[in-house]
C-alpha atoms as a PDB file:
ATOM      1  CA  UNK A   1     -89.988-124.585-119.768  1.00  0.00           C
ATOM      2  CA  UNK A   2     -86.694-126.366-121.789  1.00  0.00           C
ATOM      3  CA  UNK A   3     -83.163-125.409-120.781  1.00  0.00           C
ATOM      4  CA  UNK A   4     -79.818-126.092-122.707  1.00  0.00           C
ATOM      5  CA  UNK A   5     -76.444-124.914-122.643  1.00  0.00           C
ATOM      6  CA  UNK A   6     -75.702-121.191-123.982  1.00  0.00           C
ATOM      7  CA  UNK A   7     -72.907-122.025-126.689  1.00  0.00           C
ATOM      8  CA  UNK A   8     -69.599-123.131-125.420  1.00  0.00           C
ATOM      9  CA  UNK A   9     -69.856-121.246-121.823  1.00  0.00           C
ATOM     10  CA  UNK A  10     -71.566-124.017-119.728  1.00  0.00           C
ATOM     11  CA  UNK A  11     -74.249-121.706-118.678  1.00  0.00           C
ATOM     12  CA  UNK A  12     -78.059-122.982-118.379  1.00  0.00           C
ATOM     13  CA  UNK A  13     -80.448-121.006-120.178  1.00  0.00           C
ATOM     14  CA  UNK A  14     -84.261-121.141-120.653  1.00  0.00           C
ATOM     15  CA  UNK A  15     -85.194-121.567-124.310  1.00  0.00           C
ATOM     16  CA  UNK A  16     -86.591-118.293-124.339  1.00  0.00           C
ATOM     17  CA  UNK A  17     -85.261-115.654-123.140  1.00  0.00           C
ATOM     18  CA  UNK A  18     -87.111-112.261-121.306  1.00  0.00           C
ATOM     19  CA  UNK A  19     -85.989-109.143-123.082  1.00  0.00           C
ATOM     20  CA  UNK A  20     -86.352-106.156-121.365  1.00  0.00           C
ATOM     21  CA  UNK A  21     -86.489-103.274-123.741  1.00  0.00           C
ATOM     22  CA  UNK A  22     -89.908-102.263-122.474  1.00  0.00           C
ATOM     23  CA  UNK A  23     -88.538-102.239-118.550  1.00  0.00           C
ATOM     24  CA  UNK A  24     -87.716 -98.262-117.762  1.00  0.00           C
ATOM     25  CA  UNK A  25     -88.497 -94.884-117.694  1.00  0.00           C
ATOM     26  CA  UNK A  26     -90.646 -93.315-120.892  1.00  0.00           C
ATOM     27  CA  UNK A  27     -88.015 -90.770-122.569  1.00  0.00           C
ATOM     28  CA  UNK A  28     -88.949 -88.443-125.460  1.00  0.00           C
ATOM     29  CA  UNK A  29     -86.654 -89.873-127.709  1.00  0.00           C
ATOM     30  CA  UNK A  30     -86.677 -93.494-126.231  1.00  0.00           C
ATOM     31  CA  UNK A  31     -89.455 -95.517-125.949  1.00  0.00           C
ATOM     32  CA  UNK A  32     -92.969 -94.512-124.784  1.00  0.00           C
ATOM     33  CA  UNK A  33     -94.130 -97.656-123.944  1.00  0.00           C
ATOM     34  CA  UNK A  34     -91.790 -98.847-120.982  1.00  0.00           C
ATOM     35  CA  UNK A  35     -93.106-100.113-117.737  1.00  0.00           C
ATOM     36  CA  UNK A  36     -92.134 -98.582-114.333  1.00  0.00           C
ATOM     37  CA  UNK A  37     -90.616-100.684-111.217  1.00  0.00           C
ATOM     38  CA  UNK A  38     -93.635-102.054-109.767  1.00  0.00           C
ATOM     39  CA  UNK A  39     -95.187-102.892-113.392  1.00  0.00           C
ATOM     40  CA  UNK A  40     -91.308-104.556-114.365  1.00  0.00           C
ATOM     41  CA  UNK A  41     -91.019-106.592-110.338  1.00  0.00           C
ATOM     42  CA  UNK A  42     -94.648-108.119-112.114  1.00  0.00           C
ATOM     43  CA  UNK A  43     -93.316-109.475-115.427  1.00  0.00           C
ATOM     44  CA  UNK A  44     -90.158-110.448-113.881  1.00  0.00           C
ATOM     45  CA  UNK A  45     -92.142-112.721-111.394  1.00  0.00           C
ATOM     46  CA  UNK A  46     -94.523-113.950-114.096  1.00  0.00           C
ATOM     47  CA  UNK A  47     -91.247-114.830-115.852  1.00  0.00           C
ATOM     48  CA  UNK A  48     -89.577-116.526-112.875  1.00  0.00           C
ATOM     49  CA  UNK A  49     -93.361-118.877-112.281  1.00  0.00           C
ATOM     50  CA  UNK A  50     -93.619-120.106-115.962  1.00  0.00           C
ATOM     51  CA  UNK A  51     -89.492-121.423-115.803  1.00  0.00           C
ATOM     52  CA  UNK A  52     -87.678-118.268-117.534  1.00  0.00           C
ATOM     53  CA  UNK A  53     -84.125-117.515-115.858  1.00  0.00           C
ATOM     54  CA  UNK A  54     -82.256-115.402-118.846  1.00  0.00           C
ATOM     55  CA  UNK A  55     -83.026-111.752-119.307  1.00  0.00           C
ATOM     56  CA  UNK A  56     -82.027-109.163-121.890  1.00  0.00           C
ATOM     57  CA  UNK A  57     -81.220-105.521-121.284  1.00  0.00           C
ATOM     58  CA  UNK A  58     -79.007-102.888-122.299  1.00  0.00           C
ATOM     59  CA  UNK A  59     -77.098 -99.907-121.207  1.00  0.00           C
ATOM     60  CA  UNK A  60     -78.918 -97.311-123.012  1.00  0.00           C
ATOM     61  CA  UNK A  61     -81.899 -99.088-122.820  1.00  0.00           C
ATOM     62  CA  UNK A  62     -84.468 -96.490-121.219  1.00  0.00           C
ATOM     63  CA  UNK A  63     -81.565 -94.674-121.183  1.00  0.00           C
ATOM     64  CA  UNK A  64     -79.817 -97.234-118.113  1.00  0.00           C
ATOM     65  CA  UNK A  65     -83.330 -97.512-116.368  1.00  0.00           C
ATOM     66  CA  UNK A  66     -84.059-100.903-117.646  1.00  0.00           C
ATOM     67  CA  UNK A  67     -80.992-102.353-116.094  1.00  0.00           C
ATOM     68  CA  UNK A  68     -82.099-100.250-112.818  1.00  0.00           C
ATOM     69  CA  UNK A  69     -85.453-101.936-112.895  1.00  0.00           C
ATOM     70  CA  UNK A  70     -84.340-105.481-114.131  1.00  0.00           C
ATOM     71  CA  UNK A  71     -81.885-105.218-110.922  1.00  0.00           C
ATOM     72  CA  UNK A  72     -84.309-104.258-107.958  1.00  0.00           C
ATOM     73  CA  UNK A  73     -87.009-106.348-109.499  1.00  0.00           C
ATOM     74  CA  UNK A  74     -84.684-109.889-109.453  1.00  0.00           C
ATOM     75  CA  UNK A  75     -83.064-108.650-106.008  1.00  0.00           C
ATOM     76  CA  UNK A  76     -87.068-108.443-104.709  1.00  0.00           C
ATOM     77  CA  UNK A  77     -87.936-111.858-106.634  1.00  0.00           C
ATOM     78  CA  UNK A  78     -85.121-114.514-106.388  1.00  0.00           C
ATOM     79  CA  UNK A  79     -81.651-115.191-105.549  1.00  0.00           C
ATOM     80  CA  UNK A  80     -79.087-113.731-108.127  1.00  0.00           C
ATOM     81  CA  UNK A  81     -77.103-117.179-108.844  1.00  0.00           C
ATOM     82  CA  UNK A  82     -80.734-118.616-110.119  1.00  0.00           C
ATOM     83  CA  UNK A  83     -80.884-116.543-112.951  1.00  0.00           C
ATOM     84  CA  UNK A  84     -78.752-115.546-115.965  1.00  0.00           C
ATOM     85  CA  UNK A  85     -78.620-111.884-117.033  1.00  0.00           C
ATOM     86  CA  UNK A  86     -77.437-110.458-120.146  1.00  0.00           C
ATOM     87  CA  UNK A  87     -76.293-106.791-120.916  1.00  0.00           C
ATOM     88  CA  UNK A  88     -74.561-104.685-123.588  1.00  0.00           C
ATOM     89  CA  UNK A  89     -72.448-102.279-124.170  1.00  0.00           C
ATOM     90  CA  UNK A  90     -71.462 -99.962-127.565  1.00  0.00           C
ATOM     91  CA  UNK A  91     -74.483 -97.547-128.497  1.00  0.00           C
ATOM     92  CA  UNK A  92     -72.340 -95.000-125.698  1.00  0.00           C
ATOM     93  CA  UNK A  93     -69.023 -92.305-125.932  1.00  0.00           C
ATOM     94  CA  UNK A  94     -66.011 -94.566-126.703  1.00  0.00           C
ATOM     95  CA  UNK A  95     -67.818 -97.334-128.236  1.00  0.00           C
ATOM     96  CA  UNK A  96     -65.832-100.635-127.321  1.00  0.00           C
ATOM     97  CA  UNK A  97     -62.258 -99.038-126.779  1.00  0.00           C
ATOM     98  CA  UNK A  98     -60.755-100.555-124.076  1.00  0.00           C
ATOM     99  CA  UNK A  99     -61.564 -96.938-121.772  1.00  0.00           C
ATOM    100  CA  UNK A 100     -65.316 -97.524-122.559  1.00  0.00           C
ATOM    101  CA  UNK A 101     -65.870-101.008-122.133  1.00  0.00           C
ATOM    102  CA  UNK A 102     -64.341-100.297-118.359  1.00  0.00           C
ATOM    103  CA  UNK A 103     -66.458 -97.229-117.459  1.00  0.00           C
ATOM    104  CA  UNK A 104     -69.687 -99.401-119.117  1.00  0.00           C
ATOM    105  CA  UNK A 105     -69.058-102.681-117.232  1.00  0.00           C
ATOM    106  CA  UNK A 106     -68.814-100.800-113.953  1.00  0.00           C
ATOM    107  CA  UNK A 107     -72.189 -98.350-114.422  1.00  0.00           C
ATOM    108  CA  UNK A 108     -74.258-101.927-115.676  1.00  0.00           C
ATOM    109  CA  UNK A 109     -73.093-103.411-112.839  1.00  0.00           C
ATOM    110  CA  UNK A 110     -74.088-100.762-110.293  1.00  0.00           C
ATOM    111  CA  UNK A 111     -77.610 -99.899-111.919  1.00  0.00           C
ATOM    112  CA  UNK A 112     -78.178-104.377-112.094  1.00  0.00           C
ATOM    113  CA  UNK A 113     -77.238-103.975-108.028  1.00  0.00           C
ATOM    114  CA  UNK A 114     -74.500-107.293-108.981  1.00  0.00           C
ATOM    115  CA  UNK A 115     -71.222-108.189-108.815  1.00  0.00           C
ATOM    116  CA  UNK A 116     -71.080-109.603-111.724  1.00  0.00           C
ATOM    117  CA  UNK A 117     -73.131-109.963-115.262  1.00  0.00           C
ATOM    118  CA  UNK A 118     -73.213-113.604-116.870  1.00  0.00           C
ATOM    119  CA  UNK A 119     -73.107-112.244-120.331  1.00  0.00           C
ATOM    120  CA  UNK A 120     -71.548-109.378-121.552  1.00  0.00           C
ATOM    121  CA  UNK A 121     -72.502-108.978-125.288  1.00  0.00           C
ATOM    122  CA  UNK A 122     -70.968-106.199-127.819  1.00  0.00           C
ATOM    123  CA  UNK A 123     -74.053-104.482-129.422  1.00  0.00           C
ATOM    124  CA  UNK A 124     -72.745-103.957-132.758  1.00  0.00           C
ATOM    125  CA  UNK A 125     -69.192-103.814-134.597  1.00  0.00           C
ATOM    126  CA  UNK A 126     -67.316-101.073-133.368  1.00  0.00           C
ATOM    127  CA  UNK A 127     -65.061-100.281-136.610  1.00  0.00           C
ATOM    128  CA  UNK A 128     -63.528 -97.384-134.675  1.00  0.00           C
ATOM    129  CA  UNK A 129     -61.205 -99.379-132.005  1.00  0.00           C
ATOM    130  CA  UNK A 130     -58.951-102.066-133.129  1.00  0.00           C
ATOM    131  CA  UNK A 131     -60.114-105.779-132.823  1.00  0.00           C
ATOM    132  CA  UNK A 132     -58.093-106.641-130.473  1.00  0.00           C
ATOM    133  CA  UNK A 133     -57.870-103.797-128.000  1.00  0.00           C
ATOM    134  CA  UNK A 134     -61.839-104.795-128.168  1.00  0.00           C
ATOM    135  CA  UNK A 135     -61.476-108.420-127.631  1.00  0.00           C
ATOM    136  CA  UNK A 136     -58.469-107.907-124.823  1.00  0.00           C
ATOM    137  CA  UNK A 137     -60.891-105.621-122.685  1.00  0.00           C
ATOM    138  CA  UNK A 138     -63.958-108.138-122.534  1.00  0.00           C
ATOM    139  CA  UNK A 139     -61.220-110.753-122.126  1.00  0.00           C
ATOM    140  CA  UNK A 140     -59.992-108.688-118.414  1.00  0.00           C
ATOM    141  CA  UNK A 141     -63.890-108.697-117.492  1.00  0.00           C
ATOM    142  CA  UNK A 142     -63.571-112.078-117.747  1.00  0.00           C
ATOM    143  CA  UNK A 143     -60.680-113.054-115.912  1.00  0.00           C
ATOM    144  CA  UNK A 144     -61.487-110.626-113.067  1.00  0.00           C
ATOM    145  CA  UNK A 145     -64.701-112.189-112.577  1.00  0.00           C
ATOM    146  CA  UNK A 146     -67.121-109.383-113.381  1.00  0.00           C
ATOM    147  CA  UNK A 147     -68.892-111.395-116.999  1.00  0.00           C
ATOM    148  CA  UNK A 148     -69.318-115.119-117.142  1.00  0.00           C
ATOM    149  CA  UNK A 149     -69.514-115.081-120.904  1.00  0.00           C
ATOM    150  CA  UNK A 150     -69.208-112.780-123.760  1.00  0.00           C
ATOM    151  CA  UNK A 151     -71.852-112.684-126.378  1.00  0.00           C
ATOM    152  CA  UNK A 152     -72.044-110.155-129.827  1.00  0.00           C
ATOM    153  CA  UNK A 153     -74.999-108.328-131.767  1.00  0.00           C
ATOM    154  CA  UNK A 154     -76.317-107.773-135.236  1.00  0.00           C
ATOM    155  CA  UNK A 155     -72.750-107.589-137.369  1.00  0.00           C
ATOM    156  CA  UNK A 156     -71.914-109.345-140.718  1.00  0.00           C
ATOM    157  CA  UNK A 157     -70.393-112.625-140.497  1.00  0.00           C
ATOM    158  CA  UNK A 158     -66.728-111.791-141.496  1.00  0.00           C
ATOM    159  CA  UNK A 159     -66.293-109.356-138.521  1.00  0.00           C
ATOM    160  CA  UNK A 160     -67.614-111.626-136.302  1.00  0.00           C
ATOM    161  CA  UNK A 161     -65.286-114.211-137.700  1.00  0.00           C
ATOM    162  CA  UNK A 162     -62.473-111.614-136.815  1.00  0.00           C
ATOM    163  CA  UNK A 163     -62.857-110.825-133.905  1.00  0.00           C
ATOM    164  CA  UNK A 164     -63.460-115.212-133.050  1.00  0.00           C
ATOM    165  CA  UNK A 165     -60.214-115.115-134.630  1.00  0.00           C
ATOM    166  CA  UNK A 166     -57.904-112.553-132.827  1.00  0.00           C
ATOM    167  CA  UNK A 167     -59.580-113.875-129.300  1.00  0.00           C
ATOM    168  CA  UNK A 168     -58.139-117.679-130.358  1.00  0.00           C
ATOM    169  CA  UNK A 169     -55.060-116.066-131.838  1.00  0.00           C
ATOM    170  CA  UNK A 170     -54.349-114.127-128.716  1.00  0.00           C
ATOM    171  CA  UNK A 171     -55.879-116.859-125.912  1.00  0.00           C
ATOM    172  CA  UNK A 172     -58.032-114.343-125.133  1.00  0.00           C
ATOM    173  CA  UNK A 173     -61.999-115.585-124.511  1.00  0.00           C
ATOM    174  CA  UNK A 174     -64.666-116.351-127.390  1.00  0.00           C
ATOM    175  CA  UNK A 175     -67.510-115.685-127.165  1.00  0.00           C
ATOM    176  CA  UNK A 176     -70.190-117.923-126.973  1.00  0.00           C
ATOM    177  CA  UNK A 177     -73.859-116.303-128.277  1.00  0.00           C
ATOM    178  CA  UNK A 178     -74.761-114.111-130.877  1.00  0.00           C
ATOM    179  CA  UNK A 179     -78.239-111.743-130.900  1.00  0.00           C
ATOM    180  CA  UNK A 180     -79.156-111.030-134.103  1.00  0.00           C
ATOM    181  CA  UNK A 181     -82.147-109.965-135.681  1.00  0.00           C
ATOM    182  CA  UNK A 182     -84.305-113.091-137.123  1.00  0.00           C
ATOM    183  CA  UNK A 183     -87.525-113.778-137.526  1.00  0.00           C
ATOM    184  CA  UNK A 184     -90.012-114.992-140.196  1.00  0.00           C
ATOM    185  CA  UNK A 185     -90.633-111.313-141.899  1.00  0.00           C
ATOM    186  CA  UNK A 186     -86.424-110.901-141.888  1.00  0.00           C
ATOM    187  CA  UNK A 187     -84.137-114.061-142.681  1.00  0.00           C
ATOM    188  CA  UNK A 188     -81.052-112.234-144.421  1.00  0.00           C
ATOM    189  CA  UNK A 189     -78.960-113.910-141.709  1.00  0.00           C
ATOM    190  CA  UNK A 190     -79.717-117.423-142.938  1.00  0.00           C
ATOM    191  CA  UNK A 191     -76.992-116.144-145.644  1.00  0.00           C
ATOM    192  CA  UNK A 192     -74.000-115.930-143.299  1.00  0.00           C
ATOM    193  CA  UNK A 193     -73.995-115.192-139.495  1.00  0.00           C
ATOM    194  CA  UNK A 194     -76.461-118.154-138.457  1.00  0.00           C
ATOM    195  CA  UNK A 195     -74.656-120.480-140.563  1.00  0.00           C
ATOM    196  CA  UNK A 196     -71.190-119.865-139.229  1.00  0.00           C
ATOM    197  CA  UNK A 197     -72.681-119.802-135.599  1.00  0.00           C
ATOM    198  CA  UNK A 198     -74.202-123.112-136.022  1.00  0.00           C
ATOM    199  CA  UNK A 199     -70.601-124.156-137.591  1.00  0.00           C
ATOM    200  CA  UNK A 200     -68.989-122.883-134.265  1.00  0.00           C
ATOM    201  CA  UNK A 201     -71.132-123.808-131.704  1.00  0.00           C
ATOM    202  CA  UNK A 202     -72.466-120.149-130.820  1.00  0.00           C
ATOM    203  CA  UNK A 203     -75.621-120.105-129.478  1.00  0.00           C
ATOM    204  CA  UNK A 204     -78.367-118.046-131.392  1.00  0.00           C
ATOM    205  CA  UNK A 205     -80.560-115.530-129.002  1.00  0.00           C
ATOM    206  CA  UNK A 206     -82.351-113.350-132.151  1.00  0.00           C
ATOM    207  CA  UNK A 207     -83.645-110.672-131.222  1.00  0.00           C
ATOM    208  CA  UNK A 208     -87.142-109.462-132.663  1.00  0.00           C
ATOM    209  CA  UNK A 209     -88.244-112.789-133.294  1.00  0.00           C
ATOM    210  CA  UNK A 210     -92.003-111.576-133.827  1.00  0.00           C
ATOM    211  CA  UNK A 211     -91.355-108.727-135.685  1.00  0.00           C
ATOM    212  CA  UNK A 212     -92.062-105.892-133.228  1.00  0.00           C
ATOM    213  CA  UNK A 213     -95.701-107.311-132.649  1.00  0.00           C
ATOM    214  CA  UNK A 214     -96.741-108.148-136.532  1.00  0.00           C
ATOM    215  CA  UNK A 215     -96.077-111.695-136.384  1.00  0.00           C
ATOM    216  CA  UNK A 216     -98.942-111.974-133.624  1.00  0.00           C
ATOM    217  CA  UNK A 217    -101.797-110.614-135.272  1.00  0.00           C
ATOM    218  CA  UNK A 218    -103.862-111.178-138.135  1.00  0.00           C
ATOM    219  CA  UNK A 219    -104.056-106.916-139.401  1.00  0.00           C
ATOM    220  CA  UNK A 220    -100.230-105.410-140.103  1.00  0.00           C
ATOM    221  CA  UNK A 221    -100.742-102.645-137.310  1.00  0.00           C
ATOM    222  CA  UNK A 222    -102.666-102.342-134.176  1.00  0.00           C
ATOM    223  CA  UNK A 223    -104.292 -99.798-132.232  1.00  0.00           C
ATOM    224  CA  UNK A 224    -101.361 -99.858-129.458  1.00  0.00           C
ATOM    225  CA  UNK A 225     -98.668 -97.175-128.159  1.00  0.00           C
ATOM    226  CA  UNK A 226     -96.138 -99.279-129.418  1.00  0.00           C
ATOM    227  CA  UNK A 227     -97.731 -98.960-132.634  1.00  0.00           C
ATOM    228  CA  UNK A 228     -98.167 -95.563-133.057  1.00  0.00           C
ATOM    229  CA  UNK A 229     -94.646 -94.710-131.450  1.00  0.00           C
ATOM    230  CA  UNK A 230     -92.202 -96.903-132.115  1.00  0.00           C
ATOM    231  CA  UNK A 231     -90.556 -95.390-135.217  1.00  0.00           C
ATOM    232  CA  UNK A 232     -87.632 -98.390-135.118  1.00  0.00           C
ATOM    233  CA  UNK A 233     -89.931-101.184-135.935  1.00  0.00           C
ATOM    234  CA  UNK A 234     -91.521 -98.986-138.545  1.00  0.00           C
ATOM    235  CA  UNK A 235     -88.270 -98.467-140.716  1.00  0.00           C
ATOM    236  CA  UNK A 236     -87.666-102.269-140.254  1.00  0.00           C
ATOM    237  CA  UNK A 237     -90.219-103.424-141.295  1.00  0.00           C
ATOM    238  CA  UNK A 238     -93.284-101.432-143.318  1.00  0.00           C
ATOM    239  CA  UNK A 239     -91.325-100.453-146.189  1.00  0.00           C
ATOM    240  CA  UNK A 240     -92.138-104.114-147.082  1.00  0.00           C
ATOM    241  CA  UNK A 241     -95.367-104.666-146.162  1.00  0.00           C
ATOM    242  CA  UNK A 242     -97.074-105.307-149.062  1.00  0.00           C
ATOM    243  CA  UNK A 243     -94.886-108.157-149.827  1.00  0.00           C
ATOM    244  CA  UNK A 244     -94.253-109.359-146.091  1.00  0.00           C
ATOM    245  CA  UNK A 245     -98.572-109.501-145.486  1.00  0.00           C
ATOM    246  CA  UNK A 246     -98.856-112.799-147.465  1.00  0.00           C
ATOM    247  CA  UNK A 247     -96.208-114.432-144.863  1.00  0.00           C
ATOM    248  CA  UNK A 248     -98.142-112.804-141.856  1.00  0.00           C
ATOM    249  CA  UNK A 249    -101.766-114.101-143.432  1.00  0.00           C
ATOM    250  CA  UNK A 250    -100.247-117.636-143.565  1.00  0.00           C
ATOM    251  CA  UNK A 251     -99.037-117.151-139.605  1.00  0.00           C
ATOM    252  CA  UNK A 252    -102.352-116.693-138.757  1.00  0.00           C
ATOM    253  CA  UNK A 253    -103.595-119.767-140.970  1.00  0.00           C
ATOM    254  CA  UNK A 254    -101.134-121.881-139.495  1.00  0.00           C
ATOM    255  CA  UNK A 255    -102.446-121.096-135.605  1.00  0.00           C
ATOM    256  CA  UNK A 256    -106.015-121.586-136.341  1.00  0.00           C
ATOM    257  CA  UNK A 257    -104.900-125.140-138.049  1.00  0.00           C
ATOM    258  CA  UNK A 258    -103.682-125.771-134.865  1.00  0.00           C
ATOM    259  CA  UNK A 259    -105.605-124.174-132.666  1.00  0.00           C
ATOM    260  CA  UNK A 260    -102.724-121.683-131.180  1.00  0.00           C
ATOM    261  CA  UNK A 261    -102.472-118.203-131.076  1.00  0.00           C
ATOM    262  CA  UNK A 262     -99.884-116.937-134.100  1.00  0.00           C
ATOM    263  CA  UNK A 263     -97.033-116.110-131.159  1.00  0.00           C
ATOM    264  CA  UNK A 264     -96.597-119.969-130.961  1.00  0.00           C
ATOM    265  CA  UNK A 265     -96.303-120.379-134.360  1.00  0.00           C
ATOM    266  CA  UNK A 266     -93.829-117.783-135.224  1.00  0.00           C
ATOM    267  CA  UNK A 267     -91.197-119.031-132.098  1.00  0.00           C
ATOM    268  CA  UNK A 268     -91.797-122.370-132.874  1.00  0.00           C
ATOM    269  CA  UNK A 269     -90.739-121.511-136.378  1.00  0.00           C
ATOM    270  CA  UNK A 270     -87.726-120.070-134.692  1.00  0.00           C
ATOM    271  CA  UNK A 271     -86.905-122.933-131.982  1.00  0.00           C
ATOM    272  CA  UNK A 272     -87.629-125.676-135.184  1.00  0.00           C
ATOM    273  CA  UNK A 273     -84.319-123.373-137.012  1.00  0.00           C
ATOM    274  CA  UNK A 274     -82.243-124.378-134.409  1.00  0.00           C
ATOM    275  CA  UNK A 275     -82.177-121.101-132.421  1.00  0.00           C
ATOM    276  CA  UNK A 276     -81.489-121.305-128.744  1.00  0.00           C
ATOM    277  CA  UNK A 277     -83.638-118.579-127.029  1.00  0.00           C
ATOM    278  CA  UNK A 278     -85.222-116.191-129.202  1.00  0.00           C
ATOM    279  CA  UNK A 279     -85.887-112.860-127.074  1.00  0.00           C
ATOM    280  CA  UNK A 280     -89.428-111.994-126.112  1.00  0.00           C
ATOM    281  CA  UNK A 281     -90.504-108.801-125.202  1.00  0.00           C
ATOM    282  CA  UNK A 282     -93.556-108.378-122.839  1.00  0.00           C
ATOM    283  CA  UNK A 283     -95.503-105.729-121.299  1.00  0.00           C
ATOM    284  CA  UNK A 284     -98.510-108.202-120.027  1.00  0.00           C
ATOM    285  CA  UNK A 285     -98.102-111.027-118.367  1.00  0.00           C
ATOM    286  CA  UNK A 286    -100.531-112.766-120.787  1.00  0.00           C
ATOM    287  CA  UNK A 287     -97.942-112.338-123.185  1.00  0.00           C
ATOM    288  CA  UNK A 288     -95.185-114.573-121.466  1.00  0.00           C
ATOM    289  CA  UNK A 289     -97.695-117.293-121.029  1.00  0.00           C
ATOM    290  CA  UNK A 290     -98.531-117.377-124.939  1.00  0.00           C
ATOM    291  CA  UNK A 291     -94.913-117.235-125.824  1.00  0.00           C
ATOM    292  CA  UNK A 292     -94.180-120.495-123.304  1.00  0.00           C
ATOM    293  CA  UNK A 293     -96.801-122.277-124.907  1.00  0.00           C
ATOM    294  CA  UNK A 294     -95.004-122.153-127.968  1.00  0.00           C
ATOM    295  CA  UNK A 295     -92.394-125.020-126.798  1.00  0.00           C
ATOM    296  CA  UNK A 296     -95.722-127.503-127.065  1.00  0.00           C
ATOM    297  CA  UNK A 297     -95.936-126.500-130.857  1.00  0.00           C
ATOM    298  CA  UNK A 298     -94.080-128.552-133.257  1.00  0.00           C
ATOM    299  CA  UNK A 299     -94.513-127.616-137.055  1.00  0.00           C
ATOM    300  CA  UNK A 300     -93.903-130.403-139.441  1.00  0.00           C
ATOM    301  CA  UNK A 301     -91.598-129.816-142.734  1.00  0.00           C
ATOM    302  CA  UNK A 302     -94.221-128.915-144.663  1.00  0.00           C
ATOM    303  CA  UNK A 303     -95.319-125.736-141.802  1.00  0.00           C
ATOM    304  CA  UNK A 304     -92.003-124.690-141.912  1.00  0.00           C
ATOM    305  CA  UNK A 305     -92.006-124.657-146.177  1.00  0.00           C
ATOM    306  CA  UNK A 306     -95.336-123.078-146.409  1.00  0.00           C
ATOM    307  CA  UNK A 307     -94.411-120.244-143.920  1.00  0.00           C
ATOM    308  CA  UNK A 308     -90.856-119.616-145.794  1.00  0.00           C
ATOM    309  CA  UNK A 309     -92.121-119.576-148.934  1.00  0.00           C
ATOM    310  CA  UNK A 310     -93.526-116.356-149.685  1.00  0.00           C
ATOM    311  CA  UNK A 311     -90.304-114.702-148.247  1.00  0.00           C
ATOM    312  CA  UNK A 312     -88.519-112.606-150.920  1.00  0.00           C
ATOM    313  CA  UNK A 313     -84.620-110.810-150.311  1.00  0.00           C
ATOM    314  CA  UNK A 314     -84.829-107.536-147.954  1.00  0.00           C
ATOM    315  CA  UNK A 315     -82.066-104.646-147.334  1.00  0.00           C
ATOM    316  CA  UNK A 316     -79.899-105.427-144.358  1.00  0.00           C
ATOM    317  CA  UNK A 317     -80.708-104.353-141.192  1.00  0.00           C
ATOM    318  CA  UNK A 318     -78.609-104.527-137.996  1.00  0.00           C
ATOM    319  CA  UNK A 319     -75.481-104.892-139.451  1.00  0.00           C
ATOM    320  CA  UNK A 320     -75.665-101.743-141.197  1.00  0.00           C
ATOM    321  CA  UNK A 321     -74.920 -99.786-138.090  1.00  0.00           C
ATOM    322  CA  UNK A 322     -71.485-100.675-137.234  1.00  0.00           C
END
């Protein structure tokens, strides 16, 4: 495993980061797929073995079971301070108002069993609460020691730019990462966000980074829960799967060049465009030690041109929602 600095906050990350969307409870209208305690306590040890110390969950992810999970399975594994754990807060009543960030903050930390969380990220744009009533709140959670560093989500550069500005206007904290979705079958970011995070020194976690599963397989669906569940990934991507297939087909050419599976090829597309630790997303341990492998890969120039090039403009996604 490779570690570097996340942004501007001093913090030592692995290069890829665990996410934990599939850690939780199965919900009807949440994911069917998730994985319960004892199943989570064995990815998050996998994890820990191959060199991964930064994990990814949510508040409503699993509806607050996947930070309940995350939390017993790192308080069975290692020591808190060894790794670096990363929550959210907006898709709940009050958005990021001041009231709501407080009330969020305190449930993520009780369901994570910590004191603290070292990065608190805003999941989208919240354009009902003023900027900086947002920016002041995450700025207290700072100064009272409950987040290390504040990270945002999937919003359009400008806003993002805003809300950077009114935290340096007001002394208040920056933050330091942005999660946004990027990956070789969705690159509308390379327009504005990732350029103006690479301008300010914010480190780039995308999430999604294989495409819900399609970047690591040779046929556009599989035969998998996920699959035939998972109605998100659909509307993100198979709308455009007739022109997206050619960029998937030359994945899969790429690996057998090589000799890799296609998982290494599409995060070492990502790690060779400067991001810092894409999130993966496992459910087998298998799966972490495929993704690790990918920071043996290096593509050459002309890789990296032949996988772009089919690429053609898509709707925006992410963004959208706030």
């Amino acid at each position: 495993m490779e570690y570097c600095k996340l942004g501007s906050s001093g913090i030592e990350v692995s290069r890829l980061c665990v996410g934990c969307l599939s850690f939780g409870k199965p919900f009807p209208d949440s994911h069917a797929w998730t994985l319960n305690p004892k199943e989570t306590e064995t990815i998050v040890q996998k994890a820990l073995d191959l060199g991964f110390n930064f994990f990814d969950t949510a508040n409503t992810y699993a509806h607050g079971t996947s930070e309940e999970y995350l939390g017993r399975a790192i308080r069975n594994c290692i020591p808190r301070e060894k790794v670096v754990i990363a929550t959210k807060v907006y898709f709940n009543e009050g958005h990021l108002s001041k009231k709501a960030i407080q009330r969020e903050i305190e449930s993520s930390l009780k369901r994570l069993n910590t004191d603290y969380v070292d990065l608190y990220i805003i999941h989208r744009f919240d354009r009902t609460t003023p900027i900086e009533e947002t920016m002041e709140a995450l700025d207290g959670l700072v100064k009272c020691g409950k987040v290390r560093a504040l990270g945002a989500s999937a919003m359009y550069g400008y806003r993002f730019y805003s809300m950077q500005f009114a935290a340096e206007r007001n002394g208040w904290t920056r933050f330091c990462s942005m999660q946004n979705h990027y990956n070789l079958l969705y690159r509308e970011d390379e327009r504005e966000i990732i350029p103006l995070c690479k301008q300010e020194g914010v480190a780039l976690t995308p999430f999604s980074p294989l495409a819900a599963g399609r970047l690591c397989r040779p046929t556009w669906k599989a035969d998998t829960l996920r699959s035939q569940t998972d109605q998100t990934a659909a509307q993100k991507y198979d709308s455009t799967e007739s022109s997206d297939y050619e960029i998937v087909r030359r994945v899969h050419e790429t690996a057998e060049n090589y000799g890799v599976t296609m998982t290494q090829v599409a995060l070492a597309w990502q790690l060779a465009k400067g991001m810092t630790a894409p999130i993966v997303g496992a459910t087998k341990a298998k799966y972490l030690e495929d993704a690790a492998r990918a920071l043996e890969l290096s593509l050459s120039k002309e890789d990296i041109a032949y996988l772009e090039e089919p690429y053609q403009p898509h709707r925006v996604a992410g963004p959208a929602y706030g």
